[in-house]
N, C-alpha and C. Protein backbone atom coordinates (compact mmCIF):
# COMPACT_ATOMS: atom_id res chain seq x y z
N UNK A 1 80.76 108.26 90.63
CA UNK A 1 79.72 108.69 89.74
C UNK A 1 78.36 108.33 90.32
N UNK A 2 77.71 109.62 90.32
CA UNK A 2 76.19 109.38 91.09
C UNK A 2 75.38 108.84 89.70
N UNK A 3 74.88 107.72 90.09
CA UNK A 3 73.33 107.36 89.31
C UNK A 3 72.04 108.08 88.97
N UNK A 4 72.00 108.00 87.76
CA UNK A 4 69.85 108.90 88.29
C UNK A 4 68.97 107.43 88.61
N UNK A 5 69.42 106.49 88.69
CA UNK A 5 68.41 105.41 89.22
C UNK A 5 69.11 104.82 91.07
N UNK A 6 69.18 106.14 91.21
CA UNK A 6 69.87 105.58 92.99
C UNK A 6 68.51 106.10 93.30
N UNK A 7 67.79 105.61 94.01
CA UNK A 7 66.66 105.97 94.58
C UNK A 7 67.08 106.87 96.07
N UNK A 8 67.96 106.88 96.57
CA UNK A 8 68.04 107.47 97.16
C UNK A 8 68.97 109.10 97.48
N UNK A 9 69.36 109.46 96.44
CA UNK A 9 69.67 110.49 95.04
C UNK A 9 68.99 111.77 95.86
N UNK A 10 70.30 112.48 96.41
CA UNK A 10 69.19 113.90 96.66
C UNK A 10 68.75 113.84 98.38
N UNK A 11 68.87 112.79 99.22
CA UNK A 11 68.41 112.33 100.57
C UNK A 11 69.68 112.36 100.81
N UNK A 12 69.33 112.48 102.12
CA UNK A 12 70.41 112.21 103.54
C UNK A 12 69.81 110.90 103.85
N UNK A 13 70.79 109.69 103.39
CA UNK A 13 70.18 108.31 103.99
C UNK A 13 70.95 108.20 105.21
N UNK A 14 70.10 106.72 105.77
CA UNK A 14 70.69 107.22 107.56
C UNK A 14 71.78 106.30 107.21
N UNK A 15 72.90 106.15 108.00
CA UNK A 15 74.22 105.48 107.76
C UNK A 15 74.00 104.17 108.10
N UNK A 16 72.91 103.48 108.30
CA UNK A 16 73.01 101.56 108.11
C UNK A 16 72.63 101.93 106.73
N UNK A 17 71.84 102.80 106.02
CA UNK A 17 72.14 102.29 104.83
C UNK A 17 73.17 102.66 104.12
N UNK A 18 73.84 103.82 104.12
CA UNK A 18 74.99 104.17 102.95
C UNK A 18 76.00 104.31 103.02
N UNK A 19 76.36 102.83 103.95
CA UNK A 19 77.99 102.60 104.17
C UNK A 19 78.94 103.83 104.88
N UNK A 20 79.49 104.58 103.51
CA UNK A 20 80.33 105.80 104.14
C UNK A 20 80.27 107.04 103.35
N UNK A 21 81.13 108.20 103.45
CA UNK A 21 81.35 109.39 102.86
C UNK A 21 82.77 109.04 102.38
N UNK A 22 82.53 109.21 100.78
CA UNK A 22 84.19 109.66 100.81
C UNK A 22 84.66 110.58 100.41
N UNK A 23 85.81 110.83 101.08
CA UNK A 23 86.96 112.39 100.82
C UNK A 23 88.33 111.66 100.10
N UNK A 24 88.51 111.97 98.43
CA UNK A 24 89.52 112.51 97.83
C UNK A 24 90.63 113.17 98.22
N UNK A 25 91.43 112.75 99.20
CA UNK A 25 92.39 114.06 99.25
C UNK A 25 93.93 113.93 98.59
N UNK A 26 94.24 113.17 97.65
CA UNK A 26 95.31 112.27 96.94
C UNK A 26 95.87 113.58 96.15
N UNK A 27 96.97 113.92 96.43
CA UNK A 27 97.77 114.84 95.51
C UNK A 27 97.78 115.80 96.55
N UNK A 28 96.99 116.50 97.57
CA UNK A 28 96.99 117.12 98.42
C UNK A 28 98.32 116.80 99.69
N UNK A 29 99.02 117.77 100.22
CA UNK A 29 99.80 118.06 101.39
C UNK A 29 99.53 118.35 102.37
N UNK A 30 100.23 118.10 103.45
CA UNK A 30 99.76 118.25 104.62
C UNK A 30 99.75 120.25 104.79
N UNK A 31 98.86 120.36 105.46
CA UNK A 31 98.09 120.29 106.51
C UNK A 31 96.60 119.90 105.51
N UNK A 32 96.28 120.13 104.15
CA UNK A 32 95.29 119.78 103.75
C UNK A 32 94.65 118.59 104.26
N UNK A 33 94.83 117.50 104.12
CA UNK A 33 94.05 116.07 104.12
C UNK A 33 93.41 116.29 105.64
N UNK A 34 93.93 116.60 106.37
CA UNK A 34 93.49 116.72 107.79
C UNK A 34 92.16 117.64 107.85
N UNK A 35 92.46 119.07 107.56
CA UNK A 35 91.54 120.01 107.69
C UNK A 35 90.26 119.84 106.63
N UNK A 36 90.58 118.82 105.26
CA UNK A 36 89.33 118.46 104.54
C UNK A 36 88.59 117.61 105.56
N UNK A 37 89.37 116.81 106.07
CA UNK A 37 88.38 115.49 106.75
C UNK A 37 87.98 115.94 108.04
N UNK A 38 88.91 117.39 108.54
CA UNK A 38 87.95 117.90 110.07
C UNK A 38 86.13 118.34 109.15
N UNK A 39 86.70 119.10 108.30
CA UNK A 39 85.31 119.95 107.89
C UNK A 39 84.66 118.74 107.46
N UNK A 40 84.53 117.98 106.86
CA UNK A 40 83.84 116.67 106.68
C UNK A 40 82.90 116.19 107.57
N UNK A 41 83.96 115.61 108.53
CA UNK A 41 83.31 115.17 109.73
C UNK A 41 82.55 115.98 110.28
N UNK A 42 82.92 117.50 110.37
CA UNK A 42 82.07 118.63 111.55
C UNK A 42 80.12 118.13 110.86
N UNK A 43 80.19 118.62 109.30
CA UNK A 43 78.89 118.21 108.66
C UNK A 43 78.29 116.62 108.80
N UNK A 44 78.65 115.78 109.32
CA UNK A 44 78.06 114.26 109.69
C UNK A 44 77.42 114.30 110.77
N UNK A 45 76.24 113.41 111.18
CA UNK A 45 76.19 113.06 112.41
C UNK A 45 77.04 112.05 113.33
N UNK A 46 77.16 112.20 114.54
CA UNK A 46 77.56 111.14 115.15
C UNK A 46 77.53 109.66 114.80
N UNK A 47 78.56 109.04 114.62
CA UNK A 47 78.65 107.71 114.55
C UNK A 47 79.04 107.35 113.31
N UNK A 48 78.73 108.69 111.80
CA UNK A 48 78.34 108.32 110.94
C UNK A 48 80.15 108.12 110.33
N UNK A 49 80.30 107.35 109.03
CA UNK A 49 81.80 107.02 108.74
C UNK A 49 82.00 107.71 107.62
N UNK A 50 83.44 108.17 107.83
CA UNK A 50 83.84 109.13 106.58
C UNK A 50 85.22 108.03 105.98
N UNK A 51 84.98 107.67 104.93
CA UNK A 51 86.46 107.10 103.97
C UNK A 51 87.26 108.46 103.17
N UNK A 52 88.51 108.03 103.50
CA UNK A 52 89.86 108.64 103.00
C UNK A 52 90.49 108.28 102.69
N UNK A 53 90.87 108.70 101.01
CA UNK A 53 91.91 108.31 100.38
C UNK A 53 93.35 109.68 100.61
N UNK A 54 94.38 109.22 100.72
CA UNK A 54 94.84 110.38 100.72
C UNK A 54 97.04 109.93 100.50
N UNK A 55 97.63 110.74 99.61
CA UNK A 55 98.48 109.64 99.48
C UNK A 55 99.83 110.63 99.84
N UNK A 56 99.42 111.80 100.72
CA UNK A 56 100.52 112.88 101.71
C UNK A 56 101.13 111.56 102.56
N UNK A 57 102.22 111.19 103.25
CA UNK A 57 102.64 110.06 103.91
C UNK A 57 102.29 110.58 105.38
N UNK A 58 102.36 112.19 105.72
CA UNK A 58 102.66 112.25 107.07
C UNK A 58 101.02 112.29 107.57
N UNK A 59 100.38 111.78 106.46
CA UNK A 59 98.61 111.89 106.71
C UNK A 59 98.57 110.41 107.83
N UNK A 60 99.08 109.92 107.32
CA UNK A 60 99.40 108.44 108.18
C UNK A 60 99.56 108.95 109.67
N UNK A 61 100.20 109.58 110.08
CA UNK A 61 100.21 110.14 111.05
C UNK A 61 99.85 111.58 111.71
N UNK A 62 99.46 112.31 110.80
CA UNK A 62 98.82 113.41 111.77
C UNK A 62 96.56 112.64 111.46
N UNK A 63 96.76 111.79 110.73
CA UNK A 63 95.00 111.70 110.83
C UNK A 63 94.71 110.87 112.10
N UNK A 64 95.58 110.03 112.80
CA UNK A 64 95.15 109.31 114.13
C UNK A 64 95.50 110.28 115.17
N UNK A 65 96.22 111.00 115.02
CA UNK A 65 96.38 112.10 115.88
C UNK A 65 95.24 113.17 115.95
N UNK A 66 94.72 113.76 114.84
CA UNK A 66 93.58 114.23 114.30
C UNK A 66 92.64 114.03 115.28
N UNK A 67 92.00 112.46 114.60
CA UNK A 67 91.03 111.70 115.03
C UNK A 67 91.13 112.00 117.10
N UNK A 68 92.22 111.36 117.13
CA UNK A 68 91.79 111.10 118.79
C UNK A 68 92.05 112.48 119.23
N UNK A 69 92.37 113.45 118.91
CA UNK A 69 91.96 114.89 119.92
C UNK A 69 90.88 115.26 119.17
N UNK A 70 90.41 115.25 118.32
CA UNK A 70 88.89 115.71 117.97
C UNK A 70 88.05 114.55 118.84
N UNK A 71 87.80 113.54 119.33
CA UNK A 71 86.82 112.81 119.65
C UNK A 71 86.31 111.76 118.18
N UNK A 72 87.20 111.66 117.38
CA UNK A 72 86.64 110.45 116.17
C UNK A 72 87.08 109.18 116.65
N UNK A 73 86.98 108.07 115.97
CA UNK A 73 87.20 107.22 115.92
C UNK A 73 88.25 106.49 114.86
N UNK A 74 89.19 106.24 115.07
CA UNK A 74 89.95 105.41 113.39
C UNK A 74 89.91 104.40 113.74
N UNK A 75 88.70 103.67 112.62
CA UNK A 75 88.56 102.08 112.65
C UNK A 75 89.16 101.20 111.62
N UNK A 76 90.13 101.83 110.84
CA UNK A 76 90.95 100.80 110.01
C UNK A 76 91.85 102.02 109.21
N UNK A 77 92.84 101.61 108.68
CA UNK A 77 94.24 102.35 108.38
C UNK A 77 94.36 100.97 107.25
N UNK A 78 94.36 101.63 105.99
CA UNK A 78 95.00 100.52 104.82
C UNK A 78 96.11 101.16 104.18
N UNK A 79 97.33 100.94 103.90
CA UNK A 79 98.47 100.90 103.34
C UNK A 79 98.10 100.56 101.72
N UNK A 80 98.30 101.31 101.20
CA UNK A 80 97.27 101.00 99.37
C UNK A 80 98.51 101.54 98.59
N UNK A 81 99.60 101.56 98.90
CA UNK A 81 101.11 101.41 98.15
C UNK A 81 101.75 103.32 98.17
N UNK A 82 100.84 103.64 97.13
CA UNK A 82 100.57 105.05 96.69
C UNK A 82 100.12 106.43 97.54
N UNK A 83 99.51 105.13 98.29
CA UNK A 83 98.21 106.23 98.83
C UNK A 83 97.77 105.26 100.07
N UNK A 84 97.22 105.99 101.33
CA UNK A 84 96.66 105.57 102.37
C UNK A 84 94.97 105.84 102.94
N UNK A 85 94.47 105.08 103.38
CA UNK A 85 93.07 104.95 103.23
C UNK A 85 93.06 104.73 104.67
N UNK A 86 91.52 105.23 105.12
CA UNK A 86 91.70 105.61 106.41
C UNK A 86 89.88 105.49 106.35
N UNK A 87 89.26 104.68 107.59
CA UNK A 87 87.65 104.63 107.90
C UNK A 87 87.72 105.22 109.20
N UNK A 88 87.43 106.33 109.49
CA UNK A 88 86.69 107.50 110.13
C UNK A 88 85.51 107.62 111.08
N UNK A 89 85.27 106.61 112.22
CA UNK A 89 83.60 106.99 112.62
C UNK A 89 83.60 108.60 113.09
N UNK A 90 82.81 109.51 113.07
CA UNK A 90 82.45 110.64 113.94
C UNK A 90 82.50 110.29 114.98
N UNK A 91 83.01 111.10 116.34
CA UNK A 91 82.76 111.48 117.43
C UNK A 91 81.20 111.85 117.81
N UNK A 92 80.67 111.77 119.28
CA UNK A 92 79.59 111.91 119.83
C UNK A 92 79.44 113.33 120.32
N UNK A 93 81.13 113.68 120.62
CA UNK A 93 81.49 114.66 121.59
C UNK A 93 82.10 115.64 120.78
N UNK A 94 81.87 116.35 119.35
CA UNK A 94 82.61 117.07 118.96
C UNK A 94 82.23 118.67 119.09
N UNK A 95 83.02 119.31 119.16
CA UNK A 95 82.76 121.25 119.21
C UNK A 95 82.14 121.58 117.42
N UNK A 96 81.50 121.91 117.48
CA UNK A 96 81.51 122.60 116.48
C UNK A 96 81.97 124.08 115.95
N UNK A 97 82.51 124.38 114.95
CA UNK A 97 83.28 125.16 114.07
C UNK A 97 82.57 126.03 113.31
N UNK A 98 81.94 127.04 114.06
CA UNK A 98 81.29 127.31 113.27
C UNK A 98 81.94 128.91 111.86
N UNK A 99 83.47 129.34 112.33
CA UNK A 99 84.03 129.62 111.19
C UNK A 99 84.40 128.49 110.15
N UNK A 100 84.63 127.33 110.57
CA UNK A 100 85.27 126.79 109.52
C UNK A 100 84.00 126.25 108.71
N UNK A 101 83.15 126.08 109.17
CA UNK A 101 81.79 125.16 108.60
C UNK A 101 81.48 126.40 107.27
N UNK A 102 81.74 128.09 107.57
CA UNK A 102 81.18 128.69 106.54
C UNK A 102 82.24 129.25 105.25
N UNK A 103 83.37 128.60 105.60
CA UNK A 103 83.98 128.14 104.69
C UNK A 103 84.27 127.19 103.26
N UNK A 104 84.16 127.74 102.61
CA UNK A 104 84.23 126.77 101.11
C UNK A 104 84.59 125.24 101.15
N UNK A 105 85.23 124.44 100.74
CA UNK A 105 85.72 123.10 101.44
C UNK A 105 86.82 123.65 99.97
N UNK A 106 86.88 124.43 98.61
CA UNK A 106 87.86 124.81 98.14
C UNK A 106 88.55 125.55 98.36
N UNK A 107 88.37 126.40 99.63
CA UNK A 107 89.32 127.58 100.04
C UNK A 107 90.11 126.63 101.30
N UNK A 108 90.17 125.39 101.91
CA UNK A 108 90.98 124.80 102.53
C UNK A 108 91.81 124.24 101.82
């Protein structure tokens, strides 16, 4: 839940200040969780961190797979019983997409 007293409400803050992005993808199947968090990431800048919740099991393993042929980073993998959580840096080196970018993020 967004605040109306976040002062920074409406901005692109730079990522020392606003921690991370997060992506919902819990109830979702594979191939979903993957292709939300490619289009995710494509819209970030470099470096910047995307959080994922996501509680598909084989997400556990196709998102480090994901990650390292796209050029991301996976800097922590949490086991959360239900559901698996996953911190995301962007890649420096990524292609951009530019069919998938003009895509809905509800039509994936």
């Amino acid at each position: 839940m967004i605040s109306d007293q976040n002062p920074h409400r409406g901005q692109k803050p730079c990522t020392e200040d606003r921690g991370e992005i997060l992506l919902d993808v819990i109830g979702q199947q594979c191939p979903l969780p993957v292709l939300r968090a490619r289009k995710r990431l494509l819209r970030l800048e470099p470096g910047d961190l995307l959080r994922v919740f996501a509680s598909d099991p084989v997400a556990r393993i196709d998102m480090p797979h994901f990650c390292a042929e796209a050029g991301h980073e996976i800097i922590e993998i949490r086991d959360r019983g239900t559901w698996i959580e996953f911190l995301i840096r962007r890649g420096n080196q990524v292609s951009d997409d530019e069919d998938l970018l003009a895509k809905p993020v509800k039509g994936l």
